[in-house]
C-alpha atoms as a PDB file:
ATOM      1  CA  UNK A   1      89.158 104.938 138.142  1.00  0.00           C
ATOM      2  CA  UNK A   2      85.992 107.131 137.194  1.00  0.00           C
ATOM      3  CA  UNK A   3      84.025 106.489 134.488  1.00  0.00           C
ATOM      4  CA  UNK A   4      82.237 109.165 132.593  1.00  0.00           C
ATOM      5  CA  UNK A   5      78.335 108.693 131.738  1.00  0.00           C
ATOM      6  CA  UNK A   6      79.268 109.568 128.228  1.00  0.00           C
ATOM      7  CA  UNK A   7      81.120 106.063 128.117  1.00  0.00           C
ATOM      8  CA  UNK A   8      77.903 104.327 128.551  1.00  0.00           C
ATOM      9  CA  UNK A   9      75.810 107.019 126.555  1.00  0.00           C
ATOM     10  CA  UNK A  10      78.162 106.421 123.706  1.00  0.00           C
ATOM     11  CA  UNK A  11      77.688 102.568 123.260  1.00  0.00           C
ATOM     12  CA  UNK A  12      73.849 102.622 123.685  1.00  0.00           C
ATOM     13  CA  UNK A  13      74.188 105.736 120.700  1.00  0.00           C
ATOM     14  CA  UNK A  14      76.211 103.793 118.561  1.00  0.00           C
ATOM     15  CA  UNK A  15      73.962 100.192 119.293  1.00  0.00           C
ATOM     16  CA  UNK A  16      71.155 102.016 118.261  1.00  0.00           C
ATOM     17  CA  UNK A  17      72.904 103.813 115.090  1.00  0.00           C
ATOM     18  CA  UNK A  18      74.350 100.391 113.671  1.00  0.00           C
ATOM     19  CA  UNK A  19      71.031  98.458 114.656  1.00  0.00           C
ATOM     20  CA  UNK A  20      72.419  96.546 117.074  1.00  0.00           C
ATOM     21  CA  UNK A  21      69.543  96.958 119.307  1.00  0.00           C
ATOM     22  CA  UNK A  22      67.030  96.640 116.769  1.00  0.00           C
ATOM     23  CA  UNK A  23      68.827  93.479 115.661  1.00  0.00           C
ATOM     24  CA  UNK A  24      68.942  92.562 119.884  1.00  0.00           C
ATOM     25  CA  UNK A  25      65.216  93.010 119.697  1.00  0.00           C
ATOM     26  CA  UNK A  26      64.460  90.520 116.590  1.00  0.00           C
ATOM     27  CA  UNK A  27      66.952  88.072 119.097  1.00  0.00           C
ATOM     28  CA  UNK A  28      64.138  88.030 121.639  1.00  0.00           C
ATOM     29  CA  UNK A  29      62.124  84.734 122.796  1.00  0.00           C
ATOM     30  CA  UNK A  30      58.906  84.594 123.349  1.00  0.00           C
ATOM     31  CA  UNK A  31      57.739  84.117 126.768  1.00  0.00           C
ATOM     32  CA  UNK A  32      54.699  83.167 128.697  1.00  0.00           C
ATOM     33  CA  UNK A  33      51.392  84.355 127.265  1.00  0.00           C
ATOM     34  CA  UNK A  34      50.143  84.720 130.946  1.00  0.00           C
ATOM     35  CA  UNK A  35      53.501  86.754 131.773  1.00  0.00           C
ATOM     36  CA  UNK A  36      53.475  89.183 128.838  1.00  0.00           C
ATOM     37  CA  UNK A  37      49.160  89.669 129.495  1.00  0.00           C
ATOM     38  CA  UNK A  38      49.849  90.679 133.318  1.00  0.00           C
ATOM     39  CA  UNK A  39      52.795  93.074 132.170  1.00  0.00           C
ATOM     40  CA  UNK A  40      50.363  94.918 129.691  1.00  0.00           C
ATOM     41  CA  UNK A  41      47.511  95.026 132.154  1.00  0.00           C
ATOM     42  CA  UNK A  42      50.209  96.839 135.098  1.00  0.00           C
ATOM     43  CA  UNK A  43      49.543 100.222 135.770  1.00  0.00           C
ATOM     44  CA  UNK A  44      52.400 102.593 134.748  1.00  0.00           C
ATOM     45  CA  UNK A  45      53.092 105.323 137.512  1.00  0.00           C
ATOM     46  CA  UNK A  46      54.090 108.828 136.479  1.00  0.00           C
ATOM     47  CA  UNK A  47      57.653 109.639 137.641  1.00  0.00           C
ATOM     48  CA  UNK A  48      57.911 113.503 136.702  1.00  0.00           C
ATOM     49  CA  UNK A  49      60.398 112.490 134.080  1.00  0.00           C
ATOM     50  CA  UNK A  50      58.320 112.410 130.366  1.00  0.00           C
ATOM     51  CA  UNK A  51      60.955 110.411 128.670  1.00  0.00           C
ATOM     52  CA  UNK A  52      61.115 107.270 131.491  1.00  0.00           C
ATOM     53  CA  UNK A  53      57.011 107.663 131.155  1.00  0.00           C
ATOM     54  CA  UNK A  54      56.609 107.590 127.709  1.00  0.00           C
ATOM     55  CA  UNK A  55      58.997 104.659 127.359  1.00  0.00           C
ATOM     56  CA  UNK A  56      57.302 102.964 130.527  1.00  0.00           C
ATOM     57  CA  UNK A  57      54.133 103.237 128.556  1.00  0.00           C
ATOM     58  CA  UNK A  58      55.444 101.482 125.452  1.00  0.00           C
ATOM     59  CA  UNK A  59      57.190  98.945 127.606  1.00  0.00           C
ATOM     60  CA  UNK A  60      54.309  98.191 129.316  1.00  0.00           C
ATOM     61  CA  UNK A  61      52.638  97.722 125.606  1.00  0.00           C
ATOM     62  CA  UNK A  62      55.283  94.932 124.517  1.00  0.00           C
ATOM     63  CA  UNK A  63      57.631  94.025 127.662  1.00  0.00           C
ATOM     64  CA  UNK A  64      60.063  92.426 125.353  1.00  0.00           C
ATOM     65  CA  UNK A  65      60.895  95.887 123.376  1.00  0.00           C
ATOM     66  CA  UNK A  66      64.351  95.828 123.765  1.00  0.00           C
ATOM     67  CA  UNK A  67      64.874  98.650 122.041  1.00  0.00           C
ATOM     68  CA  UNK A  68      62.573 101.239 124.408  1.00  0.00           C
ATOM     69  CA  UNK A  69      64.331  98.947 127.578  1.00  0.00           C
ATOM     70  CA  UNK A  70      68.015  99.908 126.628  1.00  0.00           C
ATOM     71  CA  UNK A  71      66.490 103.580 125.773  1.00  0.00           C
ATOM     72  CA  UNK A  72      64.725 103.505 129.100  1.00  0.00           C
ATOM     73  CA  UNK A  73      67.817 102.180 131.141  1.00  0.00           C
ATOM     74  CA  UNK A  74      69.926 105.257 129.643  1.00  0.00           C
ATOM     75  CA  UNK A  75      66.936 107.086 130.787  1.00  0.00           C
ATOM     76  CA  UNK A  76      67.362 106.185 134.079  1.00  0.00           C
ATOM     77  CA  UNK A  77      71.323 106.485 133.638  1.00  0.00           C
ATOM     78  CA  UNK A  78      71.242 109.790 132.613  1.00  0.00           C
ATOM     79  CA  UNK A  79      68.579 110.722 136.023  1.00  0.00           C
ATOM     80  CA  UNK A  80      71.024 108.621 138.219  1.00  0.00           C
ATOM     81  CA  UNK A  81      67.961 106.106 139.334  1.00  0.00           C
ATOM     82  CA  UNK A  82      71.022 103.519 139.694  1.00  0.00           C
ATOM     83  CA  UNK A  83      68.394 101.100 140.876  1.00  0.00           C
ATOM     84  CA  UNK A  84      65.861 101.140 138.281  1.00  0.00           C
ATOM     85  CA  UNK A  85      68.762 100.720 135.258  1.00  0.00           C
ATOM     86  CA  UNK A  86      69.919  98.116 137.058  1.00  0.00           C
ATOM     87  CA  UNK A  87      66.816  96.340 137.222  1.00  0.00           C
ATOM     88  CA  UNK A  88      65.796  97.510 133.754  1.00  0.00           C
ATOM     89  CA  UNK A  89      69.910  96.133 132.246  1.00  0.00           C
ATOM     90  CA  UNK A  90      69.013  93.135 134.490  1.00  0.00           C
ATOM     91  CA  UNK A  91      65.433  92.444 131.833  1.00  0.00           C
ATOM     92  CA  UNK A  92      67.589  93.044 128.979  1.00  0.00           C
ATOM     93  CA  UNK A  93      70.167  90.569 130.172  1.00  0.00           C
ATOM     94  CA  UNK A  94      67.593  88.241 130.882  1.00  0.00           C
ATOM     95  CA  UNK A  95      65.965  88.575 126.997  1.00  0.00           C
ATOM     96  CA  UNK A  96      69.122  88.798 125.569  1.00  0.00           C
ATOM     97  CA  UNK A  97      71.948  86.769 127.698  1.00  0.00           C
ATOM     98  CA  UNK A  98      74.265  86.837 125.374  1.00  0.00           C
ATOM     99  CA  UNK A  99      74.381  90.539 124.625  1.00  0.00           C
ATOM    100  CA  UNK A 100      77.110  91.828 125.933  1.00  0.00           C
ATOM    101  CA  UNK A 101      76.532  95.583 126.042  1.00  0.00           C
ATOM    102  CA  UNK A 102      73.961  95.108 128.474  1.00  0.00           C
ATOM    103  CA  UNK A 103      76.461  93.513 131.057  1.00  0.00           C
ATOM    104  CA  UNK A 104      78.974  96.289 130.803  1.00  0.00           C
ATOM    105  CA  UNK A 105      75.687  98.864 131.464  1.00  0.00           C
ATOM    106  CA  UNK A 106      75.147  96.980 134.488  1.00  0.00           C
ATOM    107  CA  UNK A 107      78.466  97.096 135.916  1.00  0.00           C
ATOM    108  CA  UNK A 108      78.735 100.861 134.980  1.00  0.00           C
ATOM    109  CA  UNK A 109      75.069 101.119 137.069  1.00  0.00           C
ATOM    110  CA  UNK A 110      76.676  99.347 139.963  1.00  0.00           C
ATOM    111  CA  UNK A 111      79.411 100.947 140.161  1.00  0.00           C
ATOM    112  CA  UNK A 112      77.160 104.484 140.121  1.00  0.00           C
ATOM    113  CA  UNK A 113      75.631 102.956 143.065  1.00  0.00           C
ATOM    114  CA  UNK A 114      78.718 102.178 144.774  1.00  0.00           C
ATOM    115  CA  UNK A 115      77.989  98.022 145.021  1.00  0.00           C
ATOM    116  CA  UNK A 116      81.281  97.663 143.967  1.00  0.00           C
ATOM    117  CA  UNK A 117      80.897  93.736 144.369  1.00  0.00           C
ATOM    118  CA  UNK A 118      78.316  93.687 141.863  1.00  0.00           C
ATOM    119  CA  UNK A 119      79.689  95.572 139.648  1.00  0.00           C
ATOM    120  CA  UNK A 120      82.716  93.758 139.331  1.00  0.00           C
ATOM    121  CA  UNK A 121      80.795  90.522 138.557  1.00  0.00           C
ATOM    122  CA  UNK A 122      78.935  92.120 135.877  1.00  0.00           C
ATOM    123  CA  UNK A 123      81.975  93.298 134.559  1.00  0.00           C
ATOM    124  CA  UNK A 124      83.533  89.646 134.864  1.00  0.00           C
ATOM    125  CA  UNK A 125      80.260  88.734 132.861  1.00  0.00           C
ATOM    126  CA  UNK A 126      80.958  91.235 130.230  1.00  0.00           C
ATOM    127  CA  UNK A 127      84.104  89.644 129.677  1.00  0.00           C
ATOM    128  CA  UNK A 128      82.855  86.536 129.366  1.00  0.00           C
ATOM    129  CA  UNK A 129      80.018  87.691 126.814  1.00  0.00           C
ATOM    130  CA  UNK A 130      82.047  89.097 124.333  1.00  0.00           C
ATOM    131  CA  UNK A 131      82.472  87.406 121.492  1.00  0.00           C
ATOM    132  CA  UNK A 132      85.627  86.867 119.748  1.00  0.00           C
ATOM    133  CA  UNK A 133      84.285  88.938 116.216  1.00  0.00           C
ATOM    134  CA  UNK A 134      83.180  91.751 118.894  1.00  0.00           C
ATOM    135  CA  UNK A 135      86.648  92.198 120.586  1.00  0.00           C
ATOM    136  CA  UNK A 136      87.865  94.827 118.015  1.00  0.00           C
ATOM    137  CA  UNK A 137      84.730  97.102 118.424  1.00  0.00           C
ATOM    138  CA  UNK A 138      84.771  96.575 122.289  1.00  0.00           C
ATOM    139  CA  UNK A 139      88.562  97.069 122.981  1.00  0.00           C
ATOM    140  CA  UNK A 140      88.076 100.501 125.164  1.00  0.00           C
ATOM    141  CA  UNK A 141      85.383  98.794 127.353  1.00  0.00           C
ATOM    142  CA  UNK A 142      87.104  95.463 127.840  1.00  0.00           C
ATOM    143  CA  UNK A 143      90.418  97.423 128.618  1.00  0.00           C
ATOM    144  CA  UNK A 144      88.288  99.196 131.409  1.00  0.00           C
ATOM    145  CA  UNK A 145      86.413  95.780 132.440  1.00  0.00           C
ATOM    146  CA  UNK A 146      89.744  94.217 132.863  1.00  0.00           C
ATOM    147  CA  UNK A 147      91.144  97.616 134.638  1.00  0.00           C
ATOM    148  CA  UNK A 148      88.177  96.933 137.265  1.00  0.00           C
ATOM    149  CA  UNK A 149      88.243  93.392 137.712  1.00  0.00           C
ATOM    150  CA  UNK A 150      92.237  93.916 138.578  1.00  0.00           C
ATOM    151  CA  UNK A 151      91.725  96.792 140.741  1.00  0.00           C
ATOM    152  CA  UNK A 152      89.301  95.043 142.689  1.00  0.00           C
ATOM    153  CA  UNK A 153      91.320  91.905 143.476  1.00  0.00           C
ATOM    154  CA  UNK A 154      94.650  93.373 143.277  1.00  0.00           C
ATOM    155  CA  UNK A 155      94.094  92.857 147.814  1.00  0.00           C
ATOM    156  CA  UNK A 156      92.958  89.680 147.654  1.00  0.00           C
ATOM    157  CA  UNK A 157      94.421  87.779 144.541  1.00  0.00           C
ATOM    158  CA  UNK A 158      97.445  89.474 143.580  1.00  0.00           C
ATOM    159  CA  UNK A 159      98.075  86.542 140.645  1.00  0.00           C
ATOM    160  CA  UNK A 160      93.822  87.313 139.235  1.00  0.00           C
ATOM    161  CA  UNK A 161      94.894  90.490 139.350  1.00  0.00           C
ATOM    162  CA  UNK A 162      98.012  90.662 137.288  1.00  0.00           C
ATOM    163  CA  UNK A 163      96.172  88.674 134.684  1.00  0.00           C
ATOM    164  CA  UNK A 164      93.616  90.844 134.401  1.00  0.00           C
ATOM    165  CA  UNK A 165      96.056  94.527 134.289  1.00  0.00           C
ATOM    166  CA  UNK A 166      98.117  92.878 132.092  1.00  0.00           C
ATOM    167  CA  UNK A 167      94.750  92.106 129.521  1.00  0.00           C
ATOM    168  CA  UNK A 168      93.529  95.612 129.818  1.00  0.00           C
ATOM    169  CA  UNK A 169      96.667  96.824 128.480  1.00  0.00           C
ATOM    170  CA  UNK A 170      96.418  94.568 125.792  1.00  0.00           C
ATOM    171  CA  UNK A 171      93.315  96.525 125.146  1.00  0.00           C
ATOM    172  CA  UNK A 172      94.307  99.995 125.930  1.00  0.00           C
ATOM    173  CA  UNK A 173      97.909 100.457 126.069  1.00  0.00           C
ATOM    174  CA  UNK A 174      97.533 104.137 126.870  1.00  0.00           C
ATOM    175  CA  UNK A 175      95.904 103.983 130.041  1.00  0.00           C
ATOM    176  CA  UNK A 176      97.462 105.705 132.905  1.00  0.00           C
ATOM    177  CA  UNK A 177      95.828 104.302 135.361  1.00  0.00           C
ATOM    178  CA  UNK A 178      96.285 100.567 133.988  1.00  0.00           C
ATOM    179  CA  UNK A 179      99.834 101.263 133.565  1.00  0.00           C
ATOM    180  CA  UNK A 180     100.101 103.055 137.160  1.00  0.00           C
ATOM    181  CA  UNK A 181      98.349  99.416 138.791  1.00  0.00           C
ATOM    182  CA  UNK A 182     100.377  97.314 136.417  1.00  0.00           C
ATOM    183  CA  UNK A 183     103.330  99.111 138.563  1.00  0.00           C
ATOM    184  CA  UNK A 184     102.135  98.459 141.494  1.00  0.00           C
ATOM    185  CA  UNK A 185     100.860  94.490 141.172  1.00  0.00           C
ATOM    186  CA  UNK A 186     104.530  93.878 139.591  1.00  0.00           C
ATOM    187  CA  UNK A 187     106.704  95.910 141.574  1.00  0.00           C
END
């Protein structure tokens, strides 16, 4: 049930190869004058990591940069600072709701954590965010979504559950350790 960081790494790379962020990033809304002012005037401590500054320091220059947020969320991915990409997924999700990639980060950050409860309601809300002309391009991660959200209620609703197993196999046929819980839910 592990999931590599080169999972995660892999759909921010190809996002940002097809434009998918930059196209995220012309989604944005504009917010509060007041809001956006206070952001740029925030002082932007050092953390010893050059990449997370520099992109802190653009941030803090245009808050709705979705671009240099998903960047700086992998940034924190890739230094294990679970609680600053979640926080940092959680502003993209919030300028971008119906984004799905951003959802699916989030899980993956709560599950690094180990706030397994969390995670699978971001992965429930990756599900749901996907959009139908999406599905082909997302089948690995909705296969895992689906893998998690049956794993985690295969105790408490066996029925959920099956549903969910039986969708990530839809997805991912191959998987071993779908296929191994699919065994045990029906058996």
């Amino acid at each position: 049930m592990k999931m590599t960081k080169m999972n995660s790494r892999n759909l921010l790379l190809g996002l940002v190869l097809t434009g998918a962020v930059s196209f995220a990033n012309a989604q944005t809304t504009q917010t509060d004058s007041t809001a956006a002012t206070a952001a740029t005037t925030t002082t932007v401590q050092a953390t010893g990591n050059p990449t997370i500054d520099a992109l802190k320091k653009k941030i803090a220059a245009n808050p709705q940069d979705t671009e240099s947020l998903a960047k700086l969320a992998g940034a924190y991915q890739d230094a294990s600072d679970w609680t600053n990409a979640i926080a940092t997924w959680k502003k993209i999700s919030a300028l971008l709701p119906d984004w799905a990639p951003s959802y699916y980060s989030q899980a993956y950050a709560y599950q690094s954590a180990k706030d397994d409860a969390n995670a699978k309601l971001a992965y429930e809300k990756y599900i749901a965010t996907v959009k139908p002309e999406e599905v082909e391009q997302n089948k690995k991660n909705l296969a895992y979504a689906y893998f998690y959200v049956a794993f985690s209620e295969q105790q408490s609703n066996r029925d959920k559950a099956k549903e969910h197993i039986a969708k990530s196999l839809q997805y991912d046929p191959s998987n071993q350790e779908a296929l191994k819980l699919s065994q045990t839910l029906n058996s």
